[in-house]
C-alpha atoms as a PDB file:
ATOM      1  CA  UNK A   1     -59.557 -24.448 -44.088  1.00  0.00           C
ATOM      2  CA  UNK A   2     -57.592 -27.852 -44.288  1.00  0.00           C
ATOM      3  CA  UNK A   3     -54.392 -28.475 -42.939  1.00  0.00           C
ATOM      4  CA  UNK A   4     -52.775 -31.182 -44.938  1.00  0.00           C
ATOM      5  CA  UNK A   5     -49.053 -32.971 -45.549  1.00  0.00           C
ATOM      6  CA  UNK A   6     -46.812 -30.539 -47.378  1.00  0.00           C
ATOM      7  CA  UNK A   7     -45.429 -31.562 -50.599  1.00  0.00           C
ATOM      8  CA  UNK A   8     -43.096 -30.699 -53.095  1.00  0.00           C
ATOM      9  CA  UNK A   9     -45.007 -28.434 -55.208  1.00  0.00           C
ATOM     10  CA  UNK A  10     -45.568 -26.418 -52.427  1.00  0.00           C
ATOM     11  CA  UNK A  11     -42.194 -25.645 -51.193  1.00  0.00           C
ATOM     12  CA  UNK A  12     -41.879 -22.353 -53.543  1.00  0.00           C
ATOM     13  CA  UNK A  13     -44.725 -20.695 -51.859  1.00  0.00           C
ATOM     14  CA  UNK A  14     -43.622 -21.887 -48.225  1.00  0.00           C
ATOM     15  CA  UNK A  15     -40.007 -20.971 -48.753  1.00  0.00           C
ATOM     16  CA  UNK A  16     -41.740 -17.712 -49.606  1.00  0.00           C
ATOM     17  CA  UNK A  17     -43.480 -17.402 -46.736  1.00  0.00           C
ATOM     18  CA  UNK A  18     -40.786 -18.267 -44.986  1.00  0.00           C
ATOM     19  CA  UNK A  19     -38.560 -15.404 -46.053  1.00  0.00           C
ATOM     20  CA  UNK A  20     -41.041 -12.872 -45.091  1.00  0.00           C
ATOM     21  CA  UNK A  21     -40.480 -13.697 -41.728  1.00  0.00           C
ATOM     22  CA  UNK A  22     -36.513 -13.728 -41.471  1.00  0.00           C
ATOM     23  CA  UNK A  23     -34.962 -12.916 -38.598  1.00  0.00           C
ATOM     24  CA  UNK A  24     -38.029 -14.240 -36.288  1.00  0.00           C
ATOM     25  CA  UNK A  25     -37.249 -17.478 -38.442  1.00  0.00           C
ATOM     26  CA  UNK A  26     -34.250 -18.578 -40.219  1.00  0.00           C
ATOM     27  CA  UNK A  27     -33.757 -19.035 -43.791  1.00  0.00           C
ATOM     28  CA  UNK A  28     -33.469 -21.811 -45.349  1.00  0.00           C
ATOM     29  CA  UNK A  29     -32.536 -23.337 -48.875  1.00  0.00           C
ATOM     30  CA  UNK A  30     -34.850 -25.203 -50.840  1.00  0.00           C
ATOM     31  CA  UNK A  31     -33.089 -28.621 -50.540  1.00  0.00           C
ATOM     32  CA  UNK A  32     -33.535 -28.293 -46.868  1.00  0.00           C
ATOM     33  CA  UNK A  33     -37.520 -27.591 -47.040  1.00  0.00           C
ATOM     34  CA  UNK A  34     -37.123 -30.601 -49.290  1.00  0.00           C
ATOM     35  CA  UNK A  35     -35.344 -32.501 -46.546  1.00  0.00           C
ATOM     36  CA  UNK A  36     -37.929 -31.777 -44.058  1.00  0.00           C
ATOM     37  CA  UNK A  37     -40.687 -33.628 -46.536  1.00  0.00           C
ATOM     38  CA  UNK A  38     -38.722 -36.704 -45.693  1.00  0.00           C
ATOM     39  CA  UNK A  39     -37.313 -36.204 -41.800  1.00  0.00           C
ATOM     40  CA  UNK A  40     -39.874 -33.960 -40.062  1.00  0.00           C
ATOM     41  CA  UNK A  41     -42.732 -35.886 -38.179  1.00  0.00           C
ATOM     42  CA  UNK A  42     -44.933 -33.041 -39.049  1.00  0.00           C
ATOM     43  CA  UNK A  43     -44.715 -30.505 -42.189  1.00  0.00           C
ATOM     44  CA  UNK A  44     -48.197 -29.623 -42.771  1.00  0.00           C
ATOM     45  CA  UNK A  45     -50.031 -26.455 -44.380  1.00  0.00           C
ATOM     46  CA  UNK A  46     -52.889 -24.432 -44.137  1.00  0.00           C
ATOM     47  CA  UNK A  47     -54.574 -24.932 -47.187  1.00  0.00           C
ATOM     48  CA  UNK A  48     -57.557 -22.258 -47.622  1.00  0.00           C
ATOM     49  CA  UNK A  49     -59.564 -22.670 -50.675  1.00  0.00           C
ATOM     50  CA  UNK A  50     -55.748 -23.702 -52.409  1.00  0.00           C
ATOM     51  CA  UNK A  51     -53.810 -21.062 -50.719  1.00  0.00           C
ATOM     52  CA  UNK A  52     -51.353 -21.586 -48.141  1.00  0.00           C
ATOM     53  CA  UNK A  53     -52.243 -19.434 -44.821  1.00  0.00           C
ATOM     54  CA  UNK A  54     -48.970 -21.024 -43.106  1.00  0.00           C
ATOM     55  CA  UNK A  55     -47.234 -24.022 -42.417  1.00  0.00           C
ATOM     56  CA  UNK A  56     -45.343 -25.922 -39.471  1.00  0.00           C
ATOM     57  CA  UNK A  57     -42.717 -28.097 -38.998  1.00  0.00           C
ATOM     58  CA  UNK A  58     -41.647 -30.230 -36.370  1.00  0.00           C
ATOM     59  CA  UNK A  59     -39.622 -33.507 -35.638  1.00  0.00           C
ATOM     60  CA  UNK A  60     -39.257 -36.087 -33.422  1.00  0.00           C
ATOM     61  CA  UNK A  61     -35.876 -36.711 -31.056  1.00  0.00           C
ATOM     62  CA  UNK A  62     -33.125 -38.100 -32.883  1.00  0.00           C
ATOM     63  CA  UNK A  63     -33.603 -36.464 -36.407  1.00  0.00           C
ATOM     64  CA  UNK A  64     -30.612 -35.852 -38.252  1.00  0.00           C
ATOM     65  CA  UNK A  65     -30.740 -32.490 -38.071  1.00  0.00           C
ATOM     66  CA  UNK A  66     -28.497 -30.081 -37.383  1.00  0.00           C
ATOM     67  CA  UNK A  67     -30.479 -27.342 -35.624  1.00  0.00           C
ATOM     68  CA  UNK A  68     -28.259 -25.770 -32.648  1.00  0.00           C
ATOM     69  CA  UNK A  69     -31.845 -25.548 -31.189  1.00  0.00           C
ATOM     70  CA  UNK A  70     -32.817 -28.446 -32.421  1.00  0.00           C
ATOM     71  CA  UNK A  71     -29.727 -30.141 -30.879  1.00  0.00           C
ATOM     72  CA  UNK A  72     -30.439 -28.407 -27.377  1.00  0.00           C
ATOM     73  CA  UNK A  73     -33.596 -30.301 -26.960  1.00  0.00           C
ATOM     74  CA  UNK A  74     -31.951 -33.762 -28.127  1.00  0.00           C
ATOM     75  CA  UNK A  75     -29.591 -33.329 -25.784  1.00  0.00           C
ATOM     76  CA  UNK A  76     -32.009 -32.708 -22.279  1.00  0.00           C
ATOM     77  CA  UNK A  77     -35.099 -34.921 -23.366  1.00  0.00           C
ATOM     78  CA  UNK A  78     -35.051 -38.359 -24.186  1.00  0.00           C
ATOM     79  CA  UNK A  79     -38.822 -37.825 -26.490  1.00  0.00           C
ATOM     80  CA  UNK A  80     -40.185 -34.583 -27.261  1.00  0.00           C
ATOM     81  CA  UNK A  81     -41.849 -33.169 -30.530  1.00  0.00           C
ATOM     82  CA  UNK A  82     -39.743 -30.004 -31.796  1.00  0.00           C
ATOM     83  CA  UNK A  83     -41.607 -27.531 -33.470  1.00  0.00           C
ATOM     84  CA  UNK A  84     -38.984 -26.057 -35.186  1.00  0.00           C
ATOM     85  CA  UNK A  85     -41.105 -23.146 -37.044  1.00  0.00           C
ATOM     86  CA  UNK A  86     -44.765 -22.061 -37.573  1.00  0.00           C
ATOM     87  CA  UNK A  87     -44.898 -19.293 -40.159  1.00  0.00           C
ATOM     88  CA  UNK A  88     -48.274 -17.875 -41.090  1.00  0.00           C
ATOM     89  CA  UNK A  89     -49.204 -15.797 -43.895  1.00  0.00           C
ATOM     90  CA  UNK A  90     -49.485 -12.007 -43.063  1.00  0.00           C
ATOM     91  CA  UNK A  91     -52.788 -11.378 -44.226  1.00  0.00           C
ATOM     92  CA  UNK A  92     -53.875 -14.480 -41.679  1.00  0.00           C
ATOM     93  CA  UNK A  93     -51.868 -13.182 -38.664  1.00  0.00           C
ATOM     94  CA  UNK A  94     -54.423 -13.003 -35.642  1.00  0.00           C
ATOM     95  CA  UNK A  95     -57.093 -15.468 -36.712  1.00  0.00           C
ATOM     96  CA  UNK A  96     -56.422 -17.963 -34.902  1.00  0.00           C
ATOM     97  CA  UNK A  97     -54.529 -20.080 -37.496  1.00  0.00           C
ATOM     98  CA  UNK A  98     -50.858 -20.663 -35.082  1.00  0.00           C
ATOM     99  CA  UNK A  99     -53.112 -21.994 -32.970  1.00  0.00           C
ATOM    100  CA  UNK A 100     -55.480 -24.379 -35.005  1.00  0.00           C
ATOM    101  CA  UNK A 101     -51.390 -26.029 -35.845  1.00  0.00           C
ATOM    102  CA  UNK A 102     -50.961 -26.376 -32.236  1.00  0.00           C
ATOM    103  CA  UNK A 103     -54.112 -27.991 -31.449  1.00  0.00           C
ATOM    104  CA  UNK A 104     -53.433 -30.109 -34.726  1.00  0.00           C
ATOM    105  CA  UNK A 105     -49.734 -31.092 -33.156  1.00  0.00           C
ATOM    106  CA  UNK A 106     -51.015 -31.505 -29.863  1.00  0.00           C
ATOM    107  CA  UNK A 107     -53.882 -33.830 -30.767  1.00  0.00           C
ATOM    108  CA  UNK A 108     -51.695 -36.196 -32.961  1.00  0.00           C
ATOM    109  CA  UNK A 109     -48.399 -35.993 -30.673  1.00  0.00           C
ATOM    110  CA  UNK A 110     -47.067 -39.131 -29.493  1.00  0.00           C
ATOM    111  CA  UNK A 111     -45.035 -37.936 -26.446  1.00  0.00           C
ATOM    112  CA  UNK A 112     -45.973 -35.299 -23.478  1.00  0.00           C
ATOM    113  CA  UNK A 113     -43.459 -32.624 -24.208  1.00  0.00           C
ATOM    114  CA  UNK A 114     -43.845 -30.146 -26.850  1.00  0.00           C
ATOM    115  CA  UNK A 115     -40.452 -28.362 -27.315  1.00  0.00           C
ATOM    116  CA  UNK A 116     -39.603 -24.701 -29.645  1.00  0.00           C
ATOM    117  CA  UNK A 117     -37.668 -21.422 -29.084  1.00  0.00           C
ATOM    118  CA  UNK A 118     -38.621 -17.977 -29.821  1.00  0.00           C
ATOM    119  CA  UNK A 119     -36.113 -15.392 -30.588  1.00  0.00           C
ATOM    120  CA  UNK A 120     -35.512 -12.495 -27.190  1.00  0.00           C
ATOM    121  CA  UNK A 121     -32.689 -10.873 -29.722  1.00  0.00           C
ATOM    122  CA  UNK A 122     -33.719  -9.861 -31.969  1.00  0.00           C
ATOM    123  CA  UNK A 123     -37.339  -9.713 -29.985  1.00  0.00           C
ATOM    124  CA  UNK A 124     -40.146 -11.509 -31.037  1.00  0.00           C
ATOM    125  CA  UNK A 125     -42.986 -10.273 -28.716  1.00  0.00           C
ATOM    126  CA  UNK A 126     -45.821 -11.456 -29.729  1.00  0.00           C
ATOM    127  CA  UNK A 127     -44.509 -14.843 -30.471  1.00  0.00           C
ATOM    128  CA  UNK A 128     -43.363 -15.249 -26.937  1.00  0.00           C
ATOM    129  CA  UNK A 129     -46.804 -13.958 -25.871  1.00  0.00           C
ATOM    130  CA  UNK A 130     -48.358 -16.223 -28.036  1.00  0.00           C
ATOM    131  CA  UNK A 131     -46.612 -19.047 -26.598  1.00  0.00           C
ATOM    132  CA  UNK A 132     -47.238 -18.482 -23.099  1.00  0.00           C
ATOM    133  CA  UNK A 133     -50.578 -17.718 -23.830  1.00  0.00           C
ATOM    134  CA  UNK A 134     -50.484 -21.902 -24.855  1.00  0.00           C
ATOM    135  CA  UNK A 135     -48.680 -22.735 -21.519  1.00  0.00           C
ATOM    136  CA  UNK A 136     -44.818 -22.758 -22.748  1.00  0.00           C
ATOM    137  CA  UNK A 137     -42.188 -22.370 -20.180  1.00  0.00           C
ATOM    138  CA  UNK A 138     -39.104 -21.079 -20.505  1.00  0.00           C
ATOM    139  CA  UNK A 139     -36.647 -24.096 -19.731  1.00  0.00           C
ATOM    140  CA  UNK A 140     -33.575 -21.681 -20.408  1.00  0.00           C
ATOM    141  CA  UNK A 141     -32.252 -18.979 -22.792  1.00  0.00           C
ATOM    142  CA  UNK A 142     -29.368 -20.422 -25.667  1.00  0.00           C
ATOM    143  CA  UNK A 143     -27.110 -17.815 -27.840  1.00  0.00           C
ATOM    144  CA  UNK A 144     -25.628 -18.431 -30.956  1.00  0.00           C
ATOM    145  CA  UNK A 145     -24.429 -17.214 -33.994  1.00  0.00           C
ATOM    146  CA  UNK A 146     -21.588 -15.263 -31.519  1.00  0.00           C
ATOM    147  CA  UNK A 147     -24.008 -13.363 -29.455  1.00  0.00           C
ATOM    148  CA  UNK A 148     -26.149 -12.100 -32.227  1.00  0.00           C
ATOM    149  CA  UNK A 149     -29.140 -13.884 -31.585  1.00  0.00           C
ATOM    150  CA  UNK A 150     -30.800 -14.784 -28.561  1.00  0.00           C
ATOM    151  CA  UNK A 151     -33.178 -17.704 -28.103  1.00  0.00           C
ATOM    152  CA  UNK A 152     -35.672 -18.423 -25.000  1.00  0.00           C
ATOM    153  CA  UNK A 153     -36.021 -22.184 -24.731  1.00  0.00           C
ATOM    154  CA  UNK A 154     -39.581 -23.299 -24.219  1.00  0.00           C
ATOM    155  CA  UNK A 155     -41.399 -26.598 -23.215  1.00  0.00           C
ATOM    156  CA  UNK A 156     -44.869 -27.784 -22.847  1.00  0.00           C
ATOM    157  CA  UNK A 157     -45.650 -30.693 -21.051  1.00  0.00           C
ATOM    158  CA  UNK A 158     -48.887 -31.992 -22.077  1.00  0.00           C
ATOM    159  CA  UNK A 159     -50.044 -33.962 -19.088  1.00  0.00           C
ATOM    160  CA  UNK A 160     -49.861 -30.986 -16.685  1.00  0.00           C
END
């Protein structure tokens, strides 16, 4: 198991894998996954034996990006790393791999406060139980998309 950069060639099988996972995730075109190669501070894969278990992305504060979640965090924290998705492959669900891109984020992370969301409507259990588990805290709770989803805003400060 590796986790390495993403790159372009990858971004078929990613996109893939992120699909699977709509609505716990959004979806997302392409050109944006191709965006992210150029303004996330982190888009990285699990490579196993050249397959991709999962992948995570996350930025810095003051991305252009145009995340409503994304946009939340710019606007309470003056630094913070945003993960704005981890998706992992379902035949690698509950093997630990979520966490080995924490520990890889919070090893290289440049500021104290990790920042995501996970979704209360529609529920997404066991992400909010993994999250915990890693010593989130719910900062507040942000709807969009006129009431049809529901997100739980969570923070980790590193140095606590």
């Amino acid at each position: 198991m590796v986790i390495r950069k993403a790159i372009t060639k990858d971004i078929s099988e990613i996109r893939k894998l992120n699909e699977a996972e709509v609505p716990h995730v959004s979806s997302i075109r392409r050109k944006d996954f191709l965006s992210f190669l150029e303004i996330a501070s982190n888009f990285v894969v699990i490579d196993i034996d050249g397959e991709i278990a999962g992948f995570m992305i996350s930025l810095r504060e003051g991305a252009d990006y145009g995340s409503v979640n994304y946009k939340f965090f710019n606007n309470h924290y003056r630094q913070f790393e945003y993960v704005d998705r981890i998706v992992i492959k379902e035949e690698f669900k509950g093997k630990g791999m979520g966490r080995k891109l924490y520990e890889f984020l919070f090893d290289k992370n440049e500021t104290d406060l990790v920042c995501c969301e996970v979704n209360v409507k529609p529920q997404n259990p066991d992400s909010m139980a993994f999250h915990q588990k890693l010593g989130f805290k719910e900062k507040s709770k942000l709807i969009t998309e006129d009431g049809k989803k529901v997100v739980s805003m969570l923070v980790k400060n590193q140095n606590l």
